[in-house]
Protein backbone atom coordinates (compact mmCIF):
# COMPACT_ATOMS: atom_id res chain seq x y z
CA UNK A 1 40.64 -9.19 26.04
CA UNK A 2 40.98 -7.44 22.89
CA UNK A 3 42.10 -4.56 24.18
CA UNK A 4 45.67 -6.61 24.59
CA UNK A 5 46.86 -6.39 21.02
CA UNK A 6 49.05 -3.09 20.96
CA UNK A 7 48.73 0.04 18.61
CA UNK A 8 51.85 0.07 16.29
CA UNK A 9 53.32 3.49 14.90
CA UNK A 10 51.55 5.81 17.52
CA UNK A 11 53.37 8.82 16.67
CA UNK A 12 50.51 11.20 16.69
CA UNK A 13 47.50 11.31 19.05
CA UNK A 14 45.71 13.96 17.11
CA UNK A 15 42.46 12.89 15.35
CA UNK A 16 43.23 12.59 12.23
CA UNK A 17 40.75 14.30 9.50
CA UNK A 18 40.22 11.31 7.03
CA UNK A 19 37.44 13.32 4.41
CA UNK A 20 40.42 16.48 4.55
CA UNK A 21 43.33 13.87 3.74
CA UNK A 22 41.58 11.78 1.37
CA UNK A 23 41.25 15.31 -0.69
CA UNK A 24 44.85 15.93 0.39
CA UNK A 25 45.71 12.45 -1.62
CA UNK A 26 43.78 13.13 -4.77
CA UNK A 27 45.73 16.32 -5.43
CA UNK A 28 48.77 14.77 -4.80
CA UNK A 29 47.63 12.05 -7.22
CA UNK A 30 46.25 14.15 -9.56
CA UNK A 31 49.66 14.31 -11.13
CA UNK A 32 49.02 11.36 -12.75
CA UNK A 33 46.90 13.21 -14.96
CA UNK A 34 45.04 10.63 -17.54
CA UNK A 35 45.60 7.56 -15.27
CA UNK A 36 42.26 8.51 -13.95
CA UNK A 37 42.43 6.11 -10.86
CA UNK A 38 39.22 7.57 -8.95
CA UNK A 39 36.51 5.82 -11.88
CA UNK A 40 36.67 1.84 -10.11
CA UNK A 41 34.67 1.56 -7.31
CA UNK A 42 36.97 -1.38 -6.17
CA UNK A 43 39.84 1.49 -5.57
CA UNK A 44 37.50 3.60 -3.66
CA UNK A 45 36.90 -0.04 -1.48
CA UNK A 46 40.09 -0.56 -0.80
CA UNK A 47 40.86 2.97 0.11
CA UNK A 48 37.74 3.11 2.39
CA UNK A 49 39.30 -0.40 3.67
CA UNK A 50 42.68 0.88 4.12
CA UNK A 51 40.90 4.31 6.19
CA UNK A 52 39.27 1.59 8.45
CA UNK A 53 42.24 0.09 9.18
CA UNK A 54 44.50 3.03 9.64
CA UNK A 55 41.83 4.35 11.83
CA UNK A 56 41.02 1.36 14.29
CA UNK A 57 44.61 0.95 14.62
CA UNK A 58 44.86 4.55 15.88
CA UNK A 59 47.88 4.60 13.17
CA UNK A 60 49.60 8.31 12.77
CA UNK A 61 49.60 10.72 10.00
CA UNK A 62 52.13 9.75 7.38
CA UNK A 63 51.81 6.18 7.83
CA UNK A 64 47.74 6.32 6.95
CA UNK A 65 48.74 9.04 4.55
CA UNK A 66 51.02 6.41 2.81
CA UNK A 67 49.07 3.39 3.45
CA UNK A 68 46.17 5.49 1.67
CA UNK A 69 48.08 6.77 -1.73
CA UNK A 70 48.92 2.69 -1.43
CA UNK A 71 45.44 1.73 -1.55
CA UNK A 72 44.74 3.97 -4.40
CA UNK A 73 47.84 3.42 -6.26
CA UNK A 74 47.61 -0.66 -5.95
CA UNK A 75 45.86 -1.61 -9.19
CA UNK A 76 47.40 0.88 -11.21
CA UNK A 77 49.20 -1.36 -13.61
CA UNK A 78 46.22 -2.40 -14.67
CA UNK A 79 45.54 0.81 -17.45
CA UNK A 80 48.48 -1.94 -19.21
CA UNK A 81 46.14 -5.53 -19.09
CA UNK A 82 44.08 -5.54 -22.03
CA UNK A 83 40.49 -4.70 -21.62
CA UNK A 84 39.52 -8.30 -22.80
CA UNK A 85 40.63 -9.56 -19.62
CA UNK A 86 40.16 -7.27 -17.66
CA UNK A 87 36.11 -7.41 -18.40
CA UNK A 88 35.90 -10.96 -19.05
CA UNK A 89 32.71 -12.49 -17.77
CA UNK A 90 34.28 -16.38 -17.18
CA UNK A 91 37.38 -17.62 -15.40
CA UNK A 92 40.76 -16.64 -17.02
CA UNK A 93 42.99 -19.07 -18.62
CA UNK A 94 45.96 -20.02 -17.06
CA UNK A 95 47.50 -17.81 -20.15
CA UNK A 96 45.13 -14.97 -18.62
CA UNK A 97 45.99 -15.14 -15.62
CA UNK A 98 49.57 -14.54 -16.04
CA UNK A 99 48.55 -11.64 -17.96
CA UNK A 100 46.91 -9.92 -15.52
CA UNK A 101 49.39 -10.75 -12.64
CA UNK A 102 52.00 -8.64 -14.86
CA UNK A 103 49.43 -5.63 -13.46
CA UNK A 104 52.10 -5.63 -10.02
CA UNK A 105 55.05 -5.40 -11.68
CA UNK A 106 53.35 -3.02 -14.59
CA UNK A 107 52.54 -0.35 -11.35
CA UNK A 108 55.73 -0.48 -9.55
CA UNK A 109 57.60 0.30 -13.16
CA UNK A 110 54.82 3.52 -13.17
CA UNK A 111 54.83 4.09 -9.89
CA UNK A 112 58.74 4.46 -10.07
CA UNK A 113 58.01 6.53 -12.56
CA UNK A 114 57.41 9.68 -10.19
CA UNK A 115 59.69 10.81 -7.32
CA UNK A 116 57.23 11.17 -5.24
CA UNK A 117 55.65 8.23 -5.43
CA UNK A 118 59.34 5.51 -5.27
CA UNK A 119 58.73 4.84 -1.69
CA UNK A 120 54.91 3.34 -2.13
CA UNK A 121 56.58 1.15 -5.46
CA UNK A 122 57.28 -1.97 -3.37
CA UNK A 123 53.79 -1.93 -1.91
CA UNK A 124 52.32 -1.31 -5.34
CA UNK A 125 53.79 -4.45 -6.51
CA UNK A 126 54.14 -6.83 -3.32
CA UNK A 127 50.04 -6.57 -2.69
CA UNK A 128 49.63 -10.04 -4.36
CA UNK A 129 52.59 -11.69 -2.24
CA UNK A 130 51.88 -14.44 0.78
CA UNK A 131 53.87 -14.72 3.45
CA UNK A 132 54.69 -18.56 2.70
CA UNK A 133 55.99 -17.76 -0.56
CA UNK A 134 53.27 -18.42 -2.84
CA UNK A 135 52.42 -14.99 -3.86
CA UNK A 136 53.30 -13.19 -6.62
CA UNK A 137 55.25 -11.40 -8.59
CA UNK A 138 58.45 -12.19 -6.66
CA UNK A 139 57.68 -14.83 -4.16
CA UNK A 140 58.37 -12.76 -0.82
CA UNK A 141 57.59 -14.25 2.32
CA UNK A 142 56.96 -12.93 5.22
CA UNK A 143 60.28 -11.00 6.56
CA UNK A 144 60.56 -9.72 2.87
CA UNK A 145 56.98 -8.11 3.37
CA UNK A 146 56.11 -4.77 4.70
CA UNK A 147 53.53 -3.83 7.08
CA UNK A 148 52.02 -1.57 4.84
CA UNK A 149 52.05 -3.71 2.39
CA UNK A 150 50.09 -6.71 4.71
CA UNK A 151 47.54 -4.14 5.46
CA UNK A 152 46.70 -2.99 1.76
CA UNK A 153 46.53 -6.83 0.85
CA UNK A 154 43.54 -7.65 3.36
CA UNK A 155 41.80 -4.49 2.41
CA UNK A 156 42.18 -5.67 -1.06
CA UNK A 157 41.07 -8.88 -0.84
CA UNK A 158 37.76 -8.22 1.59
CA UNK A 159 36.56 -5.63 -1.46
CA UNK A 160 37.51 -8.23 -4.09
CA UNK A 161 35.22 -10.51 -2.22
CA UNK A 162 32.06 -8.37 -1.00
CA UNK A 163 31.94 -6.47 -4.26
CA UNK A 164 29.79 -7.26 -6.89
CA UNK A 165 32.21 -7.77 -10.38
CA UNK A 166 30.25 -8.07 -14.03
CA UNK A 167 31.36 -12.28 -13.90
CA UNK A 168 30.42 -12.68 -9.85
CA UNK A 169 27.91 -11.40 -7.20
CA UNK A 170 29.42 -10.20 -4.14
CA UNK A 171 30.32 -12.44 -0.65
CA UNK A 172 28.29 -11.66 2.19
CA UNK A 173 30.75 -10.28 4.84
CA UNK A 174 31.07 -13.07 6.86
CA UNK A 175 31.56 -15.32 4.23
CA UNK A 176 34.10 -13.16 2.90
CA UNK A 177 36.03 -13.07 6.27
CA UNK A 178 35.98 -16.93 6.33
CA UNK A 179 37.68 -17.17 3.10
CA UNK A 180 40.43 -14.98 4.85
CA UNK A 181 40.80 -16.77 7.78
CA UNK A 182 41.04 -19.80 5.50
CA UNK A 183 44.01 -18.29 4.02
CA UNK A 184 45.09 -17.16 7.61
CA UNK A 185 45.13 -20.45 8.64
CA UNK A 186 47.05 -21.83 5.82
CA UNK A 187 50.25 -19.34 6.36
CA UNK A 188 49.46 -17.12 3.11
CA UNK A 189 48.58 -14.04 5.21
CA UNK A 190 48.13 -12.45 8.56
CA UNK A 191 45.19 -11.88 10.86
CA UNK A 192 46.38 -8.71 12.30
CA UNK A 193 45.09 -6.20 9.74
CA UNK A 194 41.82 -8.39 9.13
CA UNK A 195 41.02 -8.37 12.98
CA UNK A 196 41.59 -4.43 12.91
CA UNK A 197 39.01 -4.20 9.41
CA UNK A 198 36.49 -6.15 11.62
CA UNK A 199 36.46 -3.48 14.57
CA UNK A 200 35.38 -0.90 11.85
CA UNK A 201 33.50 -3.17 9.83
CA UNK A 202 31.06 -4.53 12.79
CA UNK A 203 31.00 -1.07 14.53
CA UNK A 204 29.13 -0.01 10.68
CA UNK A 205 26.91 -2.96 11.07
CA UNK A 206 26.04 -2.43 14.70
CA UNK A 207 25.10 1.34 13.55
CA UNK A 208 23.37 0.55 10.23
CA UNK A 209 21.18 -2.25 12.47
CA UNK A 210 20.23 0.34 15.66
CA UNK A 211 19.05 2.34 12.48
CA UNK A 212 17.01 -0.11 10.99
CA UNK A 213 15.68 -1.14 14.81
CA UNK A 214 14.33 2.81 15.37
CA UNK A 215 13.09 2.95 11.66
CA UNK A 216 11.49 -1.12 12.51
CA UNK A 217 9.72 0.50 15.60
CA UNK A 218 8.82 3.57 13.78
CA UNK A 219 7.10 1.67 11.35
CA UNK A 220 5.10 -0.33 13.73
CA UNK A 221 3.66 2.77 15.36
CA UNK A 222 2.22 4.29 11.62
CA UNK A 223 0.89 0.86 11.01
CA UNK A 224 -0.89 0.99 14.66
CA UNK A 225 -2.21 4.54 13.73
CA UNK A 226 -3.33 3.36 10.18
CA UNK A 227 -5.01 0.33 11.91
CA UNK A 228 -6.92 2.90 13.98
CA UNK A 229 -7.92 5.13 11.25
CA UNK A 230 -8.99 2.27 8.69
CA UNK A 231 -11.33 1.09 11.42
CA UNK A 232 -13.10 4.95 11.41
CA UNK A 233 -12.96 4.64 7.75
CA UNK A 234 -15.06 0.96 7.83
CA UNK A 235 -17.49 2.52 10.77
CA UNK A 236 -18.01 5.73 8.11
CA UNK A 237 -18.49 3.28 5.10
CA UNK A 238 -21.33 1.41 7.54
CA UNK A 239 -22.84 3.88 9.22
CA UNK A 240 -22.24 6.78 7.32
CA UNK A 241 -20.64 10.13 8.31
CA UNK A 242 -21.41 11.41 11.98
CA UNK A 243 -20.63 14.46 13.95
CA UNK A 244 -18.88 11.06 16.34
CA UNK A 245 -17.31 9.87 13.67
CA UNK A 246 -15.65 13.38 12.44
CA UNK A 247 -14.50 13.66 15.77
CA UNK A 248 -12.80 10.93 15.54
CA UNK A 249 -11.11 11.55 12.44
CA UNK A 250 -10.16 15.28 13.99
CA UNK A 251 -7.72 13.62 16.15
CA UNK A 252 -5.11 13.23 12.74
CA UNK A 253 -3.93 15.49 10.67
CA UNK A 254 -4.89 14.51 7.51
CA UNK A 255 -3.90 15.62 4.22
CA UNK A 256 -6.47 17.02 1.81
CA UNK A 257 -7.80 14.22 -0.03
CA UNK A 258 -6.76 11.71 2.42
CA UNK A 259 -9.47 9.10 2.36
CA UNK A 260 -10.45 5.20 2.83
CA UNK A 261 -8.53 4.40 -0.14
CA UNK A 262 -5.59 6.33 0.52
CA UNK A 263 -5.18 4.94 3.99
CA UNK A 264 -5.93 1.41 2.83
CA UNK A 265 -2.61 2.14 0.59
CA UNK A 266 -0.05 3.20 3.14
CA UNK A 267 -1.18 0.23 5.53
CA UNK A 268 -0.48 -2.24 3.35
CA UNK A 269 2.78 -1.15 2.18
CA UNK A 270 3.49 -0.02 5.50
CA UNK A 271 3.03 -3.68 6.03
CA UNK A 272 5.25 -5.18 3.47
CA UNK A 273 7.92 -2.80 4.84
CA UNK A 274 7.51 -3.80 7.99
CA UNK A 275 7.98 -7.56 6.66
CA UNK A 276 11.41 -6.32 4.64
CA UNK A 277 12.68 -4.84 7.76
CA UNK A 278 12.17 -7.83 9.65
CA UNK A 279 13.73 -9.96 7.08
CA UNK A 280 16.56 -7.50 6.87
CA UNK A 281 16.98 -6.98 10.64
CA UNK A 282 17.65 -10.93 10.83
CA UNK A 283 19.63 -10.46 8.32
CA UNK A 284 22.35 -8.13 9.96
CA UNK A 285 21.74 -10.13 13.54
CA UNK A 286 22.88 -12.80 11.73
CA UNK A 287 26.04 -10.84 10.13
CA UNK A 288 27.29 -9.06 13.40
CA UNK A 289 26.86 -12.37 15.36
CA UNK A 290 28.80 -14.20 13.01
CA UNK A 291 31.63 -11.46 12.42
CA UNK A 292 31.91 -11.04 16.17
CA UNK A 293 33.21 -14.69 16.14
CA UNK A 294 35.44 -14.25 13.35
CA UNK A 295 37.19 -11.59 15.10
CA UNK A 296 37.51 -13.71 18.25
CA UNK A 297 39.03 -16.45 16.03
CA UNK A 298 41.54 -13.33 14.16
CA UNK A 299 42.39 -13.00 17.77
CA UNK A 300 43.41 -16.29 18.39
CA UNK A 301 45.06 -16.67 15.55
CA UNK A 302 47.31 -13.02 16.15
CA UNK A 303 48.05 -14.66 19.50
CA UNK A 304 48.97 -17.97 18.38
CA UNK A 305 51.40 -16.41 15.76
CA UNK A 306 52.90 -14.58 18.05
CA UNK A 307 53.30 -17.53 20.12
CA UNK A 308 55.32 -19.36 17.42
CA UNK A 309 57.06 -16.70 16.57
CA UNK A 310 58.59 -16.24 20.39
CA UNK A 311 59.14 -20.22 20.30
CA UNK A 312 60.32 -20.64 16.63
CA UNK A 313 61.87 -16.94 15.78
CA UNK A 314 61.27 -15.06 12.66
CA UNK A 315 60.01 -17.26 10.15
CA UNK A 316 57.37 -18.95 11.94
CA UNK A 317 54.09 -18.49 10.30
């Protein structure tokens, strides 16, 4: 049912070459000279966010070009918040906080700064708005909000969440996408761009657990063999070394040196690995099981806004 939420801004059906425009971007921004915008690794996130989005939407060129130098450009007010805040390790004040909400309207006025960059101002400093009014810096709701702008505020938000900051430890993903839809539900944002982050996102998951799954199997197999060979190493230690025996051990190709001890090694951290994969394999059953879900409930919720919006026009969040 899914596959019933259209594509928007189709323009192009040509793959688009995301590792060839993201070095397209950086020379484009690298007239910004000191800003030095590539050293956060939560700009990188949201610019790997942004690509996941842009490409599970199937959006065309210019608009993932621009929703891209967005993505990059977001935080860039920023370089004007003190460091003190920036890197504190507890909860702002209330005084901080206003300080560092200045960082939207601080990277529009730098943003406007450079003619090539005016058009991606309003996203630079709308990123923090809701669509019931609550945001900052100017209180936009939703009509007053561009697309673009929507989509750069999810990807923002899911890095703020899963990445680990020096005063936080990351959300899992899930828990992460609940605090979303928590925020979905409540009118502040849409679930549009988060259900199209979520196609990406669990496709990664799916792949990263199919690896683990070969490299689980894998493992099982060397721990079979090294169960084999420690028995032939406990029948030499008992019996001593026979022409049977050396036979036996013929079948493997052994390193030079390889012995009792050595083999005795690898098992048992071929063992613990095993145990880690397991663990971890749970893990990301867990994740993709529960992110599935959310993006059934993202569904609902796109279809139940669009719902109100045919019965109450416009404004209906």
């Amino acid at each position: 049912m899914f596959n019933k939420i259209k594509k928007i801004n189709v323009l192009d059906r040509n793959k688009i070459n995301y590792a060839e425009l993201d070095k397209e971007l950086k020379v484009e921004l690298a007239i910004l000279g000191g800003l030095d915008i590539f050293t956060s690794a939560h700009i990188i996130g949201v610019a790997n966010n942004t690509q996941k989005i842009c490409e599970a939407m199937d959006l065309d060129y210019e608009t993932t070009k621009q929703c891209m130098l967005s993505a990059y450009l977001h935080d860039v007010g920023k370089i004007k918040i003190p460091s003190a805040i920036l890197q504190k390790q507890e909860r702002l004040t209330e005084e901080e906080y206003e300080i560092m909400k200045m960082h939207t309207i601080y990277g529009y006025e730098i943003v406007m700064g450079y003619d090539q960059f005016k058009y991606l101002a309003p996203i630079v400093r709308g990123h923090h708005e809701n669509l019931d009014g609550s945001g900052y810096p100017d209180g936009l709701t939703d009509k007053e909000i561009t697309e673009e702008t929507k989509l750069i505020k999810i990807a923002d938000i899911y890095d703020a969440l899963t990445q680990k900051r020096q005063y936080k430890e990351g959300f899992a993903k899930s828990e992460a996408v609940e605090i979303i839809l928590e925020d979905i539900r409540k009118g502040k944002t849409g679930a549009k761009y988060l259900y199209f982050l979520l196609i990406s996102v669990i496709k990664e998951l799916q792949e990263t657990y199919n690896g683990d799954v070969t490299e689980y199997q894998k493992t099982k197999q060397d721990i079979e063999t090294l169960k084999e060979l420690d028995k032939i190493y406990k029948q030499i230690y008992d019996r001593g070394y026979t022409s049977s025996l050396s036979k036996k051990l013929d079948r493997y190709e052994l390193a030079p040196g390889y012995d009792m001890t050595t083999n005795s090694n690898l098992l048992s951290r071929n063992i613990s690995k095993l145990e880690s994969l397991e663990k971890k394999l749970a893990e990301e059953k867990s994740e993709i099981e529960k992110l599935t879900w959310q993006s059934k409930e993202a569904y609902k919720l796109i279809k139940r806004r669009e719902w109100n919006v045919k019965i109450f026009g416009k404004n209906a969040i």
